[in-house]
N, C-alpha and C. Protein backbone atom coordinates (compact mmCIF):
# COMPACT_ATOMS: atom_id res chain seq x y z
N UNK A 1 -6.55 16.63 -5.37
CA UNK A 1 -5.68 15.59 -5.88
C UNK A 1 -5.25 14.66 -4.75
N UNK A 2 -5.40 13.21 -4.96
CA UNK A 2 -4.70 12.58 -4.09
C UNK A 2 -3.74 11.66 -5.06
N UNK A 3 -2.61 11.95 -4.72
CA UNK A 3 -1.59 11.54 -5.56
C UNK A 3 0.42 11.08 -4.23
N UNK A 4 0.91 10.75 -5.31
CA UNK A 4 2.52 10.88 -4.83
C UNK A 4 2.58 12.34 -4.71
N UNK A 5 4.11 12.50 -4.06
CA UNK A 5 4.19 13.73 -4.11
C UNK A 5 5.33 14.41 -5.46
N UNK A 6 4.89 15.71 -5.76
CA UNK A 6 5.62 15.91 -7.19
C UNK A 6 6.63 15.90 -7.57
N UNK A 7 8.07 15.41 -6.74
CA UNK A 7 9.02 14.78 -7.02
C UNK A 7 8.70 13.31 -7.62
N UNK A 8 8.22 12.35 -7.02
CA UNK A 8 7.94 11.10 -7.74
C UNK A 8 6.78 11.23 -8.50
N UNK A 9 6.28 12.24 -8.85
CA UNK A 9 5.67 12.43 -10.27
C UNK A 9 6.45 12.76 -11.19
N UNK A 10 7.48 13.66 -10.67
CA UNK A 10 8.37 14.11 -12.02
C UNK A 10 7.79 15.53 -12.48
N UNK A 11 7.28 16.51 -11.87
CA UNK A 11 6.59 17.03 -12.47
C UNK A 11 7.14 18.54 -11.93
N UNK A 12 8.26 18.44 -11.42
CA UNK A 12 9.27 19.59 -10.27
C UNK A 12 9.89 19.90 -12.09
N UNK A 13 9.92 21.73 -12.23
CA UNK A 13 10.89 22.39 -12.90
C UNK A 13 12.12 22.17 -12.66
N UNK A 14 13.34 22.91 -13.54
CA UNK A 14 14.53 23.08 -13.30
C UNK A 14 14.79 23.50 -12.19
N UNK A 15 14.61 24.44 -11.21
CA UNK A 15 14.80 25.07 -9.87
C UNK A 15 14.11 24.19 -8.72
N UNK A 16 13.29 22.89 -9.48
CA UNK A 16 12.62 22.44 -8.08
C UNK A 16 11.52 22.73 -7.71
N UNK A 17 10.93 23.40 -8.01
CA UNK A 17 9.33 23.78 -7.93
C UNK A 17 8.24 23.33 -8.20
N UNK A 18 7.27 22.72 -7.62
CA UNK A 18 6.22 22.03 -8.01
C UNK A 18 5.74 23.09 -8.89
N UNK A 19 4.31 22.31 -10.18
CA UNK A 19 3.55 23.60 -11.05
C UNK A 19 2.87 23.95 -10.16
N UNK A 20 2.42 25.69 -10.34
CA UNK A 20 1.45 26.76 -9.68
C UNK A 20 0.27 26.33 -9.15
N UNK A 21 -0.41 25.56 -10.40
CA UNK A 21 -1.75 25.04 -10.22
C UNK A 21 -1.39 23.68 -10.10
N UNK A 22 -0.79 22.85 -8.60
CA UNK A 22 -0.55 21.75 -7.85
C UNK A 22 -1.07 21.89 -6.83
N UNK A 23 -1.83 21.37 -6.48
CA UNK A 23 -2.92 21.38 -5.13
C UNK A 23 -3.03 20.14 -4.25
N UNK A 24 -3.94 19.47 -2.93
CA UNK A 24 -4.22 18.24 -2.81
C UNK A 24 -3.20 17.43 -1.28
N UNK A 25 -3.12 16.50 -1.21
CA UNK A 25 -3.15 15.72 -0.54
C UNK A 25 -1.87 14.68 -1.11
N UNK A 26 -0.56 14.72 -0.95
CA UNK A 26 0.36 13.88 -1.26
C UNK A 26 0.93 12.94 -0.32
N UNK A 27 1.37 11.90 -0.66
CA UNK A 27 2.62 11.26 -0.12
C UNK A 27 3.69 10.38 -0.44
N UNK A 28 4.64 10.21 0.22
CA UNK A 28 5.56 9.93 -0.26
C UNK A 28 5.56 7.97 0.15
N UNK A 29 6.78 7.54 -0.23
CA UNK A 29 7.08 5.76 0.24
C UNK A 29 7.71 5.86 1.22
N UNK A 30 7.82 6.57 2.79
CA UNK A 30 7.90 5.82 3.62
C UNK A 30 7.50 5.08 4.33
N UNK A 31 5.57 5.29 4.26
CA UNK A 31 4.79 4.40 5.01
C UNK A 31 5.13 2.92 4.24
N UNK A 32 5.27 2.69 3.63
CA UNK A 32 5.65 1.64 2.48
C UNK A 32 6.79 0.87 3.41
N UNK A 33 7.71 1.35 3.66
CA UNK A 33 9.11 0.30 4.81
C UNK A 33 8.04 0.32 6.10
N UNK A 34 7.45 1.24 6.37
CA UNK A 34 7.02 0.45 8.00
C UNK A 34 5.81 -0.67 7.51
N UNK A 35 5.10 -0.45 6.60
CA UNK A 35 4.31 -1.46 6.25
C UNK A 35 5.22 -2.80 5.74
N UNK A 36 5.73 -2.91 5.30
CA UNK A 36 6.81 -4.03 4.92
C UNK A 36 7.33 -4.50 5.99
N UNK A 37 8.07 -3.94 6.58
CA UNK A 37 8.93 -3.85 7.87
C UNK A 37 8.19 -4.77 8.86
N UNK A 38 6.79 -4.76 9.12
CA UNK A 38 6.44 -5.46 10.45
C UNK A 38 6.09 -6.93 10.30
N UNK A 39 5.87 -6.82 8.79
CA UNK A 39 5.78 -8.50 8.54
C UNK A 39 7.04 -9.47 8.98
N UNK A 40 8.61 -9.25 9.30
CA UNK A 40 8.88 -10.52 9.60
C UNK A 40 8.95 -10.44 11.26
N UNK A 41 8.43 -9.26 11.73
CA UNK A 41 8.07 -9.20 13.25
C UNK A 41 7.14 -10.24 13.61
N UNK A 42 5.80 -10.27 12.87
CA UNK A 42 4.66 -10.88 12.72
C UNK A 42 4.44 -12.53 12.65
N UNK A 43 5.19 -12.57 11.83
CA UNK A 43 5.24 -14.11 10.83
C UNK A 43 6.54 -14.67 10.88
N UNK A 44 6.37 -16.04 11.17
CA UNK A 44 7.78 -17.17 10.66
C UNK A 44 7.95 -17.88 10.04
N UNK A 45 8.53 -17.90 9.23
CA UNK A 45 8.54 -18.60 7.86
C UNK A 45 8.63 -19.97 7.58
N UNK A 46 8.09 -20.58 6.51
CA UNK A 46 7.90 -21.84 6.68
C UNK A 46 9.01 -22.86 6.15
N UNK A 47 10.22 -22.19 6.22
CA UNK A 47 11.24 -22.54 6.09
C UNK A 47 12.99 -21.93 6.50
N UNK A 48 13.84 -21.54 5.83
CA UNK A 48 14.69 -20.81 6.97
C UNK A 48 14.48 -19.47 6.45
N UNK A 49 14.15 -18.95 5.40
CA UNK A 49 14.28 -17.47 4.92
C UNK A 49 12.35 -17.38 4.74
N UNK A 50 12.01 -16.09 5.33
CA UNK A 50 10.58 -15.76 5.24
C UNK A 50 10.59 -15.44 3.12
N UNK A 51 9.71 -15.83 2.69
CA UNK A 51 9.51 -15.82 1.53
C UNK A 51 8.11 -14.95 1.11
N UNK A 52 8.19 -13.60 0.58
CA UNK A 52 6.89 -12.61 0.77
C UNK A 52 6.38 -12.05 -1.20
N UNK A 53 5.47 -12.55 -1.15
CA UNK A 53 5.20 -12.17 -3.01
C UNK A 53 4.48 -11.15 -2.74
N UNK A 54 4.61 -10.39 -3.88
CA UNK A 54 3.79 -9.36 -4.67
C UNK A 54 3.19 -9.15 -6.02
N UNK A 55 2.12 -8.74 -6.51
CA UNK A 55 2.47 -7.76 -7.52
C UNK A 55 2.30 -6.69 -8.01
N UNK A 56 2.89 -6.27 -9.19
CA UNK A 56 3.05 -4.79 -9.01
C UNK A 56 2.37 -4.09 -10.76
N UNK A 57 1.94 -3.24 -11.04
CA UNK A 57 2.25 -2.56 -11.92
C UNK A 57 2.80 -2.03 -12.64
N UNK A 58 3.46 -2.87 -13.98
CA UNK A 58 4.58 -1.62 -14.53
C UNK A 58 4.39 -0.47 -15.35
N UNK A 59 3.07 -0.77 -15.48
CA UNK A 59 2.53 1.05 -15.96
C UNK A 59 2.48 2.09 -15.60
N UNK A 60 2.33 1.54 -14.37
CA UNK A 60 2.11 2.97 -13.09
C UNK A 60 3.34 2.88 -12.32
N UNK A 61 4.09 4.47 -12.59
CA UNK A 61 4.99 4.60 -11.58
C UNK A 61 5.05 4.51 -10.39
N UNK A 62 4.01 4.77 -9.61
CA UNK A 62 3.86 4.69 -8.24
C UNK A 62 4.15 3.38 -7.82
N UNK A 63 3.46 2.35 -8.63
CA UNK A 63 3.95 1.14 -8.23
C UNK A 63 4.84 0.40 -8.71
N UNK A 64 5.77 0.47 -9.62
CA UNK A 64 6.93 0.32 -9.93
C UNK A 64 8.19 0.90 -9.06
N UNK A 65 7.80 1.98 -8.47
CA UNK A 65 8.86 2.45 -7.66
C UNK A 65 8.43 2.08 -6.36
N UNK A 66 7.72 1.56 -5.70
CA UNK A 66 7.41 0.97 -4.50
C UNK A 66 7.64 -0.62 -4.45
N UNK A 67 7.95 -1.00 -5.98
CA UNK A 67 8.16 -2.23 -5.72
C UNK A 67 9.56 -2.46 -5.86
N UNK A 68 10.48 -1.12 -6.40
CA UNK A 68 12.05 -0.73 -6.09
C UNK A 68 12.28 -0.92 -4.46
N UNK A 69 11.69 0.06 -3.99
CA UNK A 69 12.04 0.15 -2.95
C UNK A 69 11.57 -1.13 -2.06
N UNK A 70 10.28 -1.82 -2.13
CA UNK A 70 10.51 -3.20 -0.72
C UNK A 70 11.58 -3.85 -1.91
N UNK A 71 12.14 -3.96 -2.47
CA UNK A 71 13.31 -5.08 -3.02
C UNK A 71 14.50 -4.25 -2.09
N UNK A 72 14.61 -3.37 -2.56
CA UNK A 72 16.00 -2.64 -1.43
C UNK A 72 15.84 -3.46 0.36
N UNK A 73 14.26 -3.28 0.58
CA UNK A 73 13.88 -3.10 1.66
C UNK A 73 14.18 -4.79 2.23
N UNK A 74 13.90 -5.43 1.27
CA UNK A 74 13.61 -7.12 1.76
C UNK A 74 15.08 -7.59 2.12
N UNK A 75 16.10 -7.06 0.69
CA UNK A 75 17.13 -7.33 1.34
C UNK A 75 18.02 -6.81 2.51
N UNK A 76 17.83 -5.61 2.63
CA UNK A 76 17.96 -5.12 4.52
C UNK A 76 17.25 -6.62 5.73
N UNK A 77 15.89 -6.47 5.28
CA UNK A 77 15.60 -7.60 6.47
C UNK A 77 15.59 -9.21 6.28
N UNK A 78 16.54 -9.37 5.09
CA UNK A 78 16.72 -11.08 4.87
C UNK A 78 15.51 -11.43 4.45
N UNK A 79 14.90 -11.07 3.39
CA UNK A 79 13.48 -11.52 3.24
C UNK A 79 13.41 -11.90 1.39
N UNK A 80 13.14 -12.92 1.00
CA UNK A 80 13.24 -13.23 -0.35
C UNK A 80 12.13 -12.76 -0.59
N UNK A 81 11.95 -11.95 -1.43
CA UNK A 81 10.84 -10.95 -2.22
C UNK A 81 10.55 -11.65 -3.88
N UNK A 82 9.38 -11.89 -4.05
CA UNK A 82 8.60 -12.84 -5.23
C UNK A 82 8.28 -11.69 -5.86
N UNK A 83 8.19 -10.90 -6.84
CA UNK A 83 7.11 -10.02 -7.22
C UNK A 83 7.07 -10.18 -8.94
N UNK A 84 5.73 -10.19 -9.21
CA UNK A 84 4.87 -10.59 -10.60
C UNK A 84 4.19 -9.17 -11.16
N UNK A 85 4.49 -9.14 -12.36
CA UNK A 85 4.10 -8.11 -13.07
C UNK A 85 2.45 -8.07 -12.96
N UNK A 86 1.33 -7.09 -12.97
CA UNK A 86 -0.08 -7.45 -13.52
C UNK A 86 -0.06 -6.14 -13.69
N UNK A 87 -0.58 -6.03 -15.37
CA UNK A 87 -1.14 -5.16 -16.02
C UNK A 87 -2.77 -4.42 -16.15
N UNK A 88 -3.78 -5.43 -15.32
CA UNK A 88 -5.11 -5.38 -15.92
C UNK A 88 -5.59 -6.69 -14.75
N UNK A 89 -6.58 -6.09 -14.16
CA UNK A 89 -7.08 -6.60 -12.69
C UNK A 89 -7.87 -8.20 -13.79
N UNK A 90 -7.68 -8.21 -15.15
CA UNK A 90 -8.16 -9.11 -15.67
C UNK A 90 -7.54 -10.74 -15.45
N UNK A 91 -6.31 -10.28 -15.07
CA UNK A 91 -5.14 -11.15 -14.93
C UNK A 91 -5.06 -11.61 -13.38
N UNK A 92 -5.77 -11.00 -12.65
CA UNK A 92 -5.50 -11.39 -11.57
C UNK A 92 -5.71 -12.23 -11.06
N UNK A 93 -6.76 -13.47 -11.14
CA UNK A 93 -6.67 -14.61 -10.49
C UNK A 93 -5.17 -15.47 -11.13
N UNK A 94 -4.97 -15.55 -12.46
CA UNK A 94 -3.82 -15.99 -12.95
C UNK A 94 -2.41 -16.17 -12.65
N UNK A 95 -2.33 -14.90 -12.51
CA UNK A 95 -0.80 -14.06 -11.53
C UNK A 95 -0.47 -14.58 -9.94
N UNK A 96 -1.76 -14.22 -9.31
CA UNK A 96 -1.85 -15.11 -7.93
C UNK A 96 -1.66 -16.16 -7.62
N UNK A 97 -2.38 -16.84 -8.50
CA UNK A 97 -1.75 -18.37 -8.63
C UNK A 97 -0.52 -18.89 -8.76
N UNK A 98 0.29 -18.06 -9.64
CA UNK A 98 0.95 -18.31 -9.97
C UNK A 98 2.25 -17.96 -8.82
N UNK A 99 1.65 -16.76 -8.24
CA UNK A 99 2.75 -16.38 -6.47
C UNK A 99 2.36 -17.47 -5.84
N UNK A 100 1.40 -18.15 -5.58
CA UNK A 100 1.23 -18.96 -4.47
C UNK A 100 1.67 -20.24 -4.63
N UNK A 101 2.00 -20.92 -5.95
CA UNK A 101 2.77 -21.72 -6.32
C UNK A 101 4.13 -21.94 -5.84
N UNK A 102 4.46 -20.80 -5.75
CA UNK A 102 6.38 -20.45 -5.57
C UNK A 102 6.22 -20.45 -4.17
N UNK A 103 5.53 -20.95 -2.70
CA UNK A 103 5.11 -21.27 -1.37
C UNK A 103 5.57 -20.42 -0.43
N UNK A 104 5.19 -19.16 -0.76
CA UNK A 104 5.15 -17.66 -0.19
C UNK A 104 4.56 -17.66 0.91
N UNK A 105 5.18 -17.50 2.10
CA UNK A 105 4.83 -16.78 3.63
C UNK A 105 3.70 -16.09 3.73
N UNK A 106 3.48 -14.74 2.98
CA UNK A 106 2.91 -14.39 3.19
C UNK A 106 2.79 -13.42 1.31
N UNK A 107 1.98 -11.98 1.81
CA UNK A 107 1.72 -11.68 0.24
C UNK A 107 1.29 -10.15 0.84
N UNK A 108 2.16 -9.59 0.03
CA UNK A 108 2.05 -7.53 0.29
C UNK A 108 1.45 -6.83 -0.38
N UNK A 109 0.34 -6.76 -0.50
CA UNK A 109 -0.78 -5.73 -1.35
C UNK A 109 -0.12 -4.59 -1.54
N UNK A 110 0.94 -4.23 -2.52
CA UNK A 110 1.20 -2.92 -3.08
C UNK A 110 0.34 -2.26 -3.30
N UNK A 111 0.06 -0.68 -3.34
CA UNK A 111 -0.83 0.47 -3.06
C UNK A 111 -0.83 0.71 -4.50
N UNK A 112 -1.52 0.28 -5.70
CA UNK A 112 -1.57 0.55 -6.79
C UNK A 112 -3.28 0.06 -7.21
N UNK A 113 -3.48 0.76 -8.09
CA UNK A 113 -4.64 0.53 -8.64
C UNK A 113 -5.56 -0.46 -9.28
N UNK A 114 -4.79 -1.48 -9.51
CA UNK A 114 -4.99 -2.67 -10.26
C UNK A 114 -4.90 -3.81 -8.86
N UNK A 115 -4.27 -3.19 -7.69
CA UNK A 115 -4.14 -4.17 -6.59
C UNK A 115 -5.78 -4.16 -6.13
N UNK A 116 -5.99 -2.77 -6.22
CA UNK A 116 -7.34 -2.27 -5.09
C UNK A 116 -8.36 -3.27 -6.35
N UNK A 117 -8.55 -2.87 -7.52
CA UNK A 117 -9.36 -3.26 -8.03
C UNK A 117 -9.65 -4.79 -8.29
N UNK A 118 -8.84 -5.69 -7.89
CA UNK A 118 -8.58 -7.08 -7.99
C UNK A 118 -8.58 -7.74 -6.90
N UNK A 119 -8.67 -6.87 -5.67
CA UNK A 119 -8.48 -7.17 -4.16
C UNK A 119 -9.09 -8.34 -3.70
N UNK A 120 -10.48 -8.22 -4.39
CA UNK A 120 -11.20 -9.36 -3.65
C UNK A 120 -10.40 -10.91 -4.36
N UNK A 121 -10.44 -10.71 -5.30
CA UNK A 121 -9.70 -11.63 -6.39
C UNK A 121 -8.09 -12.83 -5.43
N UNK A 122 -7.70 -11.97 -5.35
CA UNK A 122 -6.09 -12.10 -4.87
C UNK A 122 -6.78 -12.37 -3.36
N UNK A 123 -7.25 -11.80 -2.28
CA UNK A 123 -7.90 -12.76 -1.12
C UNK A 123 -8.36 -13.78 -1.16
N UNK A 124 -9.54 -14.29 -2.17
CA UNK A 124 -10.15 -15.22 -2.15
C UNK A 124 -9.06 -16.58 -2.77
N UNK A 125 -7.88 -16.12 -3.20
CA UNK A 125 -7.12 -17.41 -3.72
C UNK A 125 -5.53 -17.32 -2.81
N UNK A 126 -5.53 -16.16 -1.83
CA UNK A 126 -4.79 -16.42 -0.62
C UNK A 126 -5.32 -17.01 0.51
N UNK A 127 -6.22 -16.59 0.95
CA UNK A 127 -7.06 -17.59 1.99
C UNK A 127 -7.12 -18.87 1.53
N UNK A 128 -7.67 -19.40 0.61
CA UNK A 128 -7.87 -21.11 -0.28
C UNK A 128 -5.80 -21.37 -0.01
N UNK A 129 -5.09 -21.03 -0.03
CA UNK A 129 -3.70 -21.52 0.54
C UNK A 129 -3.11 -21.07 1.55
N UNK A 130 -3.74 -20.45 2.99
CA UNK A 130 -3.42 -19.91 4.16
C UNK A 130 -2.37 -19.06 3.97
N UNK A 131 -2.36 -18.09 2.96
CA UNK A 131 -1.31 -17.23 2.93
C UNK A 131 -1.52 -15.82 3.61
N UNK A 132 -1.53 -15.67 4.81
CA UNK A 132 -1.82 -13.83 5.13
C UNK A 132 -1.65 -12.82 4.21
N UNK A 133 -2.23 -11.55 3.87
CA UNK A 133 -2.26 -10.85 3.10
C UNK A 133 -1.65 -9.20 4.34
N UNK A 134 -0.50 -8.70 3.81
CA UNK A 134 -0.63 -7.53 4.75
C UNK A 134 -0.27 -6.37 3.89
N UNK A 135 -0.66 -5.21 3.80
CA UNK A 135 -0.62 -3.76 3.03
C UNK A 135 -0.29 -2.57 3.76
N UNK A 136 -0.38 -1.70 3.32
CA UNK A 136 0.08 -0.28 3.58
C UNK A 136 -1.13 0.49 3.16
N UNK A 137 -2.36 0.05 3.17
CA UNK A 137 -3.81 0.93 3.03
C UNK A 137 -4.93 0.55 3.90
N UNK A 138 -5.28 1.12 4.85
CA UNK A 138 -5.89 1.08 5.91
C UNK A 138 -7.60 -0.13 5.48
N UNK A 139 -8.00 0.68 4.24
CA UNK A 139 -9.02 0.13 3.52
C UNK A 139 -9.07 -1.16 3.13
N UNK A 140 -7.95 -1.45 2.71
CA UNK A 140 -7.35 -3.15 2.46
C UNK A 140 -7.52 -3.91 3.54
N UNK A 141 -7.71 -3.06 4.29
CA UNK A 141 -7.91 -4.31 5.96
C UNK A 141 -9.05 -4.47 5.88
N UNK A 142 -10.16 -3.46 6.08
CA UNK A 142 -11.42 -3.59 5.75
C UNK A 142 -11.63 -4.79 4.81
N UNK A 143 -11.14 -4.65 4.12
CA UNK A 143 -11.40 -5.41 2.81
C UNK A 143 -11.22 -6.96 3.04
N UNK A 144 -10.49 -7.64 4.05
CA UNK A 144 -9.78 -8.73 4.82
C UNK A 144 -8.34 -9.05 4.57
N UNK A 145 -7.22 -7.88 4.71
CA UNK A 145 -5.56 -8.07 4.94
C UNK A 145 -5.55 -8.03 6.51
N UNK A 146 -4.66 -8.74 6.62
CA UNK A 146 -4.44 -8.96 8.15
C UNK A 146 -3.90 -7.42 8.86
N UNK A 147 -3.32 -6.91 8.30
CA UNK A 147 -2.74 -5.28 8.72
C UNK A 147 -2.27 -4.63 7.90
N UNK A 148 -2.24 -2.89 8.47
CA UNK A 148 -1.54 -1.84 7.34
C UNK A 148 -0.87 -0.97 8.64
N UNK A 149 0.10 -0.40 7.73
CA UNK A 149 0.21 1.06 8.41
C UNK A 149 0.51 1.75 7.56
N UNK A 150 -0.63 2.96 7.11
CA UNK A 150 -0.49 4.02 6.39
C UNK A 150 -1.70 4.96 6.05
N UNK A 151 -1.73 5.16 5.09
CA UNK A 151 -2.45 6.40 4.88
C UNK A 151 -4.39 5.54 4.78
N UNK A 152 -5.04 6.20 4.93
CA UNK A 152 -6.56 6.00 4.67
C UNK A 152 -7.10 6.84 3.62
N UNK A 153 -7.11 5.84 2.68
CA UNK A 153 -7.36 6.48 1.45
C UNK A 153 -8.82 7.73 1.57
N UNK A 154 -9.59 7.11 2.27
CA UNK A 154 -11.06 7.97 2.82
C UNK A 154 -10.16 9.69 3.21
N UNK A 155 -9.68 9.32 3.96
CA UNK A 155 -9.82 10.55 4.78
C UNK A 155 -8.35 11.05 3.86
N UNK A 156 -8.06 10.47 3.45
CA UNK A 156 -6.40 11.33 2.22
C UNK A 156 -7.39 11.90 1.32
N UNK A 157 -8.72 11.46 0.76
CA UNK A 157 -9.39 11.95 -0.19
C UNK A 157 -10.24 13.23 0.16
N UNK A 158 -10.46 13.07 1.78
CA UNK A 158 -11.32 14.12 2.43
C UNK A 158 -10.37 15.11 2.95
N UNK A 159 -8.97 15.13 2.98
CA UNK A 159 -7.90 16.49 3.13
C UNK A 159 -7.94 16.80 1.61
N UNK A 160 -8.02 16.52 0.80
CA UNK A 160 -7.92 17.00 -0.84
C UNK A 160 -9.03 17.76 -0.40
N UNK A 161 -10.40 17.11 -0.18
CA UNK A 161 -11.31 18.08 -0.17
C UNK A 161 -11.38 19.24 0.13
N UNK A 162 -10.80 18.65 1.26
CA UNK A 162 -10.76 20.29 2.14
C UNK A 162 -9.97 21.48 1.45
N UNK A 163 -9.38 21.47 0.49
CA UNK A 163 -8.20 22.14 -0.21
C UNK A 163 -9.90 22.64 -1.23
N UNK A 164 -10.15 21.46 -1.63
CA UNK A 164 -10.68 22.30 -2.72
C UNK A 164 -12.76 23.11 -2.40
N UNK A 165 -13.13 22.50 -0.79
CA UNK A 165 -13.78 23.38 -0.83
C UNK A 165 -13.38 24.95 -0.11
N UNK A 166 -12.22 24.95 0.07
CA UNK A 166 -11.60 26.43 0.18
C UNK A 166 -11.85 27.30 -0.59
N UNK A 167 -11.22 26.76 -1.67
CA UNK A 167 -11.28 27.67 -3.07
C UNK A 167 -12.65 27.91 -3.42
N UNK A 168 -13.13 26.83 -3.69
CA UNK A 168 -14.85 26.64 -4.18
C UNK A 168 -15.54 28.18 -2.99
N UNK A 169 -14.86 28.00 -1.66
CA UNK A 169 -15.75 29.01 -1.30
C UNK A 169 -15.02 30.55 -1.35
N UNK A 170 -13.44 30.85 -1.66
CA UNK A 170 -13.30 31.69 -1.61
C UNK A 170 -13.01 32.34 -3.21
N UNK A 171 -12.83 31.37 -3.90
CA UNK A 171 -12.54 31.48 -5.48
C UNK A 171 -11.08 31.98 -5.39
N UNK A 172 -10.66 31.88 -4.10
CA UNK A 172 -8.56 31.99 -4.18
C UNK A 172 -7.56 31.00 -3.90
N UNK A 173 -6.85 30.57 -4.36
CA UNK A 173 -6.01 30.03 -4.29
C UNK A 173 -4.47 29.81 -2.68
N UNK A 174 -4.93 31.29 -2.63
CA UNK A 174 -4.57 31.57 -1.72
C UNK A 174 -3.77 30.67 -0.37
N UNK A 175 -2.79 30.35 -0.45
CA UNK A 175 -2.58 29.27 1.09
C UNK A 175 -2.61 27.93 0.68
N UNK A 176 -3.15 27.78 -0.23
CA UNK A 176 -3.31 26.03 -0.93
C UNK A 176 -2.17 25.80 -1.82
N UNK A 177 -1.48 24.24 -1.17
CA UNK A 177 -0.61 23.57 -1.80
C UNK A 177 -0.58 22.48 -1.46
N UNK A 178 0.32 21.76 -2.18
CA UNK A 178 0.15 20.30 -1.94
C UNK A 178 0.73 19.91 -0.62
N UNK A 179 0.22 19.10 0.30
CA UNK A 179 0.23 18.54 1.59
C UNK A 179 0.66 17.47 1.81
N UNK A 180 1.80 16.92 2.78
CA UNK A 180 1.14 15.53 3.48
C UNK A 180 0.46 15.35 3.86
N UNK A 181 -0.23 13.92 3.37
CA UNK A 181 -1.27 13.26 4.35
C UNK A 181 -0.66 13.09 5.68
N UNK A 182 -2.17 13.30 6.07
CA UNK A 182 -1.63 13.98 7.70
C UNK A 182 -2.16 12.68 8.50
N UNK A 183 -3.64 11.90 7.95
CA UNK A 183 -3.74 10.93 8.98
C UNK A 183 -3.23 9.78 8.23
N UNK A 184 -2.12 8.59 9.03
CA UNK A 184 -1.96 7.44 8.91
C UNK A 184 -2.40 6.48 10.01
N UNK A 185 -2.69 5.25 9.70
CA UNK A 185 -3.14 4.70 10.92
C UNK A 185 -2.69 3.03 10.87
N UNK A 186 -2.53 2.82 12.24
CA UNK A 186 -1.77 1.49 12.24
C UNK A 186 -2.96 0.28 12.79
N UNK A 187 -3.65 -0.29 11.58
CA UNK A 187 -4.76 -1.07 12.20
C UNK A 187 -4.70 -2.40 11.43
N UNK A 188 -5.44 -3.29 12.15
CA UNK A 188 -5.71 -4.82 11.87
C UNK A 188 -7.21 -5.16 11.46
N UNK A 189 -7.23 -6.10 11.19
CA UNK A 189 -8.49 -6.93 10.93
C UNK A 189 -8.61 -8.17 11.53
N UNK A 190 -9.40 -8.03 12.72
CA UNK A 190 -9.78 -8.87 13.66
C UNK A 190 -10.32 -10.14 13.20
N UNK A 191 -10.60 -10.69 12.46
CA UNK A 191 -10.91 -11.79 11.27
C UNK A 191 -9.60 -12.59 10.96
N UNK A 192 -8.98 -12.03 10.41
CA UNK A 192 -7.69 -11.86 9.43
C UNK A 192 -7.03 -12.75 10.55
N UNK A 193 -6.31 -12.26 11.47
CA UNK A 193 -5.21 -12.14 12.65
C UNK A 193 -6.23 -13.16 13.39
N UNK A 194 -7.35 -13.73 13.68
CA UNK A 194 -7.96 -15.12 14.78
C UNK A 194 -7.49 -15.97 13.28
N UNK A 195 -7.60 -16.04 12.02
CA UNK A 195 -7.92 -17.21 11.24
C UNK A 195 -6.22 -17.74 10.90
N UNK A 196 -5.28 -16.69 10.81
CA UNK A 196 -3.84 -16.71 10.58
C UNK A 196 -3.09 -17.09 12.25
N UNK A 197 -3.61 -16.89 13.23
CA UNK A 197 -3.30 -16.96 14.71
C UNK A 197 -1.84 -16.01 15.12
N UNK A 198 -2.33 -14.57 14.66
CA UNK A 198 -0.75 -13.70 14.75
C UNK A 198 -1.38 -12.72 15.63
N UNK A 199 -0.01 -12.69 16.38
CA UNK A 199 -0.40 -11.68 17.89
C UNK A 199 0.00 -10.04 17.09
N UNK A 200 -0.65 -9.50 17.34
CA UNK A 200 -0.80 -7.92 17.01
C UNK A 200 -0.16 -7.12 17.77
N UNK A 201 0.93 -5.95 17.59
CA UNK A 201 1.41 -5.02 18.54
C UNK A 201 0.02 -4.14 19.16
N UNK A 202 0.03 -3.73 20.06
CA UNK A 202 -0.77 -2.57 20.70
C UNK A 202 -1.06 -1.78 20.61
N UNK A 203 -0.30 -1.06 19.60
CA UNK A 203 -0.38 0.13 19.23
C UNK A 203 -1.37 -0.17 17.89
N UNK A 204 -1.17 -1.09 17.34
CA UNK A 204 -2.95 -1.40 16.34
C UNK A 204 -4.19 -1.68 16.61
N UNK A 205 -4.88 -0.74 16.50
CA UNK A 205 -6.20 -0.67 16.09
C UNK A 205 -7.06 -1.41 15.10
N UNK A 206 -8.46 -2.56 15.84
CA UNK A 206 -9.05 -3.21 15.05
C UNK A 206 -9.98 -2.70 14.12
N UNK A 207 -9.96 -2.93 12.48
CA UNK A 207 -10.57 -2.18 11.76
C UNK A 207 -12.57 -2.01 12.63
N UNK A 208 -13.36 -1.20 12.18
CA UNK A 208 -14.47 -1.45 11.92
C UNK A 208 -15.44 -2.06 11.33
């Protein structure tokens, strides 16, 4: 399983206990504030308050509650937060348009499913208005976001594995439970960052 972890699933008994048969690779939204967080390090806004859109999913909890939390988060760092509902990666050139209208700084690839699947979509009509794109999924850089810091969906999918070719080879259960993801990584896209002209901390790593 690569999932939240089973508190923000909801899926903890009366006493608090994840179910028996809960296995996999979890995590929680804090990589989510440091990914948020470095954008007004990064960027200056093109007016007096940095102005940052999103959108989000309201089907999926994961991204409904991540888009709770950068609203908590934006107003901690003075940051006017745009965010647009999309239901169906069908909508997505539409929606985008419609953030980039409202003359957004920049634009935060929330970690939801309908983001990944529309990705190219939502780049190709942020670049056409020089808007940087920055996320919290390592893969999204690949993909052309200027930076992430967080989990790699690859290798969050290859610690699940590892859980489940345990079992596969011992047929026990034994020792297996649900985990933090253990690797996060703080990287850029060397593309991204020459075409936007933003200096990168050191501690990031240029994608491959």
């Amino acid at each position: 399983m690569v999932s939240p972890t089973p508190e923000r699933m909801k899926v903890l008994d009366d006493k608090g206990n994840a179910p028996s048969n809960l296995f996999g690779a979890v995590e929680d939204l804090q990589y989510i504030d440091t990914s948020f967080s470095i954008i007004p390090k990064l960027l200056k806004p093109k007016a007096d308050k940095l102005v940052i859109g999103m959108i989000y999913n309201q089907s999926e909890p994961q991204s409904a509650d991540a888009m709770e939390r950068i609203k908590t988060l934006a107003d901690k760092l003075n940051v006017t937060l745009i965010a647009l509902p999309l239901n169906s990666s069908a909508d997505a050139q539409l929606v985008t348009q419609s953030l980039l209208s409202k003359n957004i700084d920049a634009f935060f690839a929330n970690p939801d499913n309908t983001v990944f699947a529309s990705f190219e979509t939502i780049l190709k009509n942020c670049d056409q208005h020089n808007v940087p794109i920055f996320t919290s999924e390592a893969g999204l850089v690949q993909r052309g976001a200027v930076a992430a810091f967080g989990a790699d969906i690859y290798q969050w999918g290859y610690q699940a594995g590892e859980q489940a070719a345990q079992y596969l080879k011992t047929g026990k259960t034994d020792g297996l439970k649900p985990e933090m993801v253990k690797i996060r990584k703080r990287v850029y896209n060397p593309a991204a960052v020459k075409k936007y002209n933003i200096a990168i901390p050191t501690n990031f790593e240029a994608v491959k």
